[in-house]
C-alpha atoms as a PDB file:
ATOM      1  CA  UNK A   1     101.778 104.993 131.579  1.00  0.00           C
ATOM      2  CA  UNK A   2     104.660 107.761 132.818  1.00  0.00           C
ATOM      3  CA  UNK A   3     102.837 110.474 134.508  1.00  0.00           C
ATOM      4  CA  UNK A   4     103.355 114.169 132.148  1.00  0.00           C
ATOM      5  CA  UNK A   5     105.163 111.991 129.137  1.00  0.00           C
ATOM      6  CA  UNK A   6     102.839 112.784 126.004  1.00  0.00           C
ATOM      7  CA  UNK A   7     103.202 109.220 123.804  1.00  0.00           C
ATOM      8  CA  UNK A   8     100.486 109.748 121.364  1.00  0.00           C
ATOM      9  CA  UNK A   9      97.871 112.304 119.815  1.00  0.00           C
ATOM     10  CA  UNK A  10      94.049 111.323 119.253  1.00  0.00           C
ATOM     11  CA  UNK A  11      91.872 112.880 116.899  1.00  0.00           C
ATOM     12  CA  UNK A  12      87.888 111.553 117.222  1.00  0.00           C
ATOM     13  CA  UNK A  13      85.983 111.272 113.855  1.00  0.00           C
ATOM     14  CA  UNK A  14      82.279 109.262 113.793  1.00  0.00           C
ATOM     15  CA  UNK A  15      83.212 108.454 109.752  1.00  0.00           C
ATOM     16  CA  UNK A  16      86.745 109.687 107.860  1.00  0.00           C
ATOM     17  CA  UNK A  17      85.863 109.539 104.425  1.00  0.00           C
ATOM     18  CA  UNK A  18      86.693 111.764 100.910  1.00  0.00           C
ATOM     19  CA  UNK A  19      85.077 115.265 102.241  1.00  0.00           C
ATOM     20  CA  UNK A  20      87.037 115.371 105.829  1.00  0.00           C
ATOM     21  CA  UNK A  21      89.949 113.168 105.418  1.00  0.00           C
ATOM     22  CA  UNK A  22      92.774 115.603 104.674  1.00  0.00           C
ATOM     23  CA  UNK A  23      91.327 117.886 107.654  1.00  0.00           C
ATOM     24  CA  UNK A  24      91.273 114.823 110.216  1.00  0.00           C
ATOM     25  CA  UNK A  25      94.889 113.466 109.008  1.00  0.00           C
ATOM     26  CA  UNK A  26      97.223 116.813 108.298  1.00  0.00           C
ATOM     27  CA  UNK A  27      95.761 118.409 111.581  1.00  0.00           C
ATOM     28  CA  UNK A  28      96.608 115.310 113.508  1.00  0.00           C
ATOM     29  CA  UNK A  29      99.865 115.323 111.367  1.00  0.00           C
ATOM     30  CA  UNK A  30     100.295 118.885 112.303  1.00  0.00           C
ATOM     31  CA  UNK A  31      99.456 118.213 115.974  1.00  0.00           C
ATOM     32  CA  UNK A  32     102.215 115.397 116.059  1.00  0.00           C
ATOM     33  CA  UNK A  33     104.897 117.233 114.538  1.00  0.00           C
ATOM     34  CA  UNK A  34     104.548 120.179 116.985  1.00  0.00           C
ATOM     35  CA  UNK A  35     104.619 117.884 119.951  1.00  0.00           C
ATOM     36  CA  UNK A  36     107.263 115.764 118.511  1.00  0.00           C
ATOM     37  CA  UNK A  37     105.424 112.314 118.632  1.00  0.00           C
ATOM     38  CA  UNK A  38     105.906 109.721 115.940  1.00  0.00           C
ATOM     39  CA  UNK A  39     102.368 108.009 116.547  1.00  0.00           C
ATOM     40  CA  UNK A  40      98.898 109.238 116.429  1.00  0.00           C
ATOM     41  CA  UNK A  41      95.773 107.782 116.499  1.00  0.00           C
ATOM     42  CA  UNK A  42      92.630 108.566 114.750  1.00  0.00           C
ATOM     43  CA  UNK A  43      89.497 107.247 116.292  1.00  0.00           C
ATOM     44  CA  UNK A  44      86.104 105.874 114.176  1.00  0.00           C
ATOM     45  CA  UNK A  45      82.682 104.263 115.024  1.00  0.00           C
ATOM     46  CA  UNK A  46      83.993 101.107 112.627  1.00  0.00           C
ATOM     47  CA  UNK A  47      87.249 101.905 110.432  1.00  0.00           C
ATOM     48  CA  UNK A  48      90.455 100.903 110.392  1.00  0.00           C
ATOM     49  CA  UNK A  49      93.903 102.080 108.455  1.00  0.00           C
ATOM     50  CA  UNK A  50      97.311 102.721 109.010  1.00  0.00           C
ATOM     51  CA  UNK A  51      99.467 105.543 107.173  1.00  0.00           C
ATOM     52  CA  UNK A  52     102.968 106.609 107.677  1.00  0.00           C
ATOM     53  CA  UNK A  53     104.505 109.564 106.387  1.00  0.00           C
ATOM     54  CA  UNK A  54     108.202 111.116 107.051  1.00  0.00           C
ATOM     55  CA  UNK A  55     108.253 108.544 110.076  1.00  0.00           C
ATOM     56  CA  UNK A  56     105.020 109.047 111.924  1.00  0.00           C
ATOM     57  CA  UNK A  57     102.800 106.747 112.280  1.00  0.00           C
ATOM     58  CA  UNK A  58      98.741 107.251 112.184  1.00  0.00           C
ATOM     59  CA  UNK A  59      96.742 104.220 113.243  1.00  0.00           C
ATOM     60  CA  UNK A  60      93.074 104.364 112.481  1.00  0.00           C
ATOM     61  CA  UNK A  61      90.489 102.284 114.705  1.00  0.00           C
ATOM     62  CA  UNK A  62      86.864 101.643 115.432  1.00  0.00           C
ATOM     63  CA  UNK A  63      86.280 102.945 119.228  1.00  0.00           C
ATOM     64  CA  UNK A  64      85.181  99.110 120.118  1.00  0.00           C
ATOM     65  CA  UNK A  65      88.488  98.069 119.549  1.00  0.00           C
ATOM     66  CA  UNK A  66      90.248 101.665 121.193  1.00  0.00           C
ATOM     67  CA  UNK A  67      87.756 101.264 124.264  1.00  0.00           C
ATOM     68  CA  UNK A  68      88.154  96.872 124.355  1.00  0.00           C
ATOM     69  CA  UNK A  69      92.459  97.628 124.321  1.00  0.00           C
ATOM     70  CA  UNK A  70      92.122  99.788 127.336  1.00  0.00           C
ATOM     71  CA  UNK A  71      94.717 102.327 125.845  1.00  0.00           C
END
């Protein structure tokens, strides 16, 4: 970890499904393109994706597996 070097946004969500999804991903998406990051990181209680758009990459993952990886 490089102390003050911003690597990755998180956005927390219990459940992503039809009624929040495009909220949860474009302001992530949004959040990553101001900062100038290429990943991001959305955080569940038990799902798991991965979507890429115009380079970026957004990793969905249950917060056992975020929490067990230590990142």
């Amino acid at each position: 970890m490089e102390k003050d070097v911003l690597k990755e946004a998180v956005q927390v969500c219990l459940t992503i499904n039809h009624e929040n999804f495009d909220r949860e991903y474009n302001g992530l998406l949004k959040a990553m393109q101001n900062l100038g990051l290429q990943k991001g990181l959305i955080i569940t209680l038990n799902q798991s994706d991965t979507f890429e758009k115009n380079g970026m990459t957004i990793k969905m993952i249950p917060a056992s597996e975020f929490l067990m990886d230590g990142i």
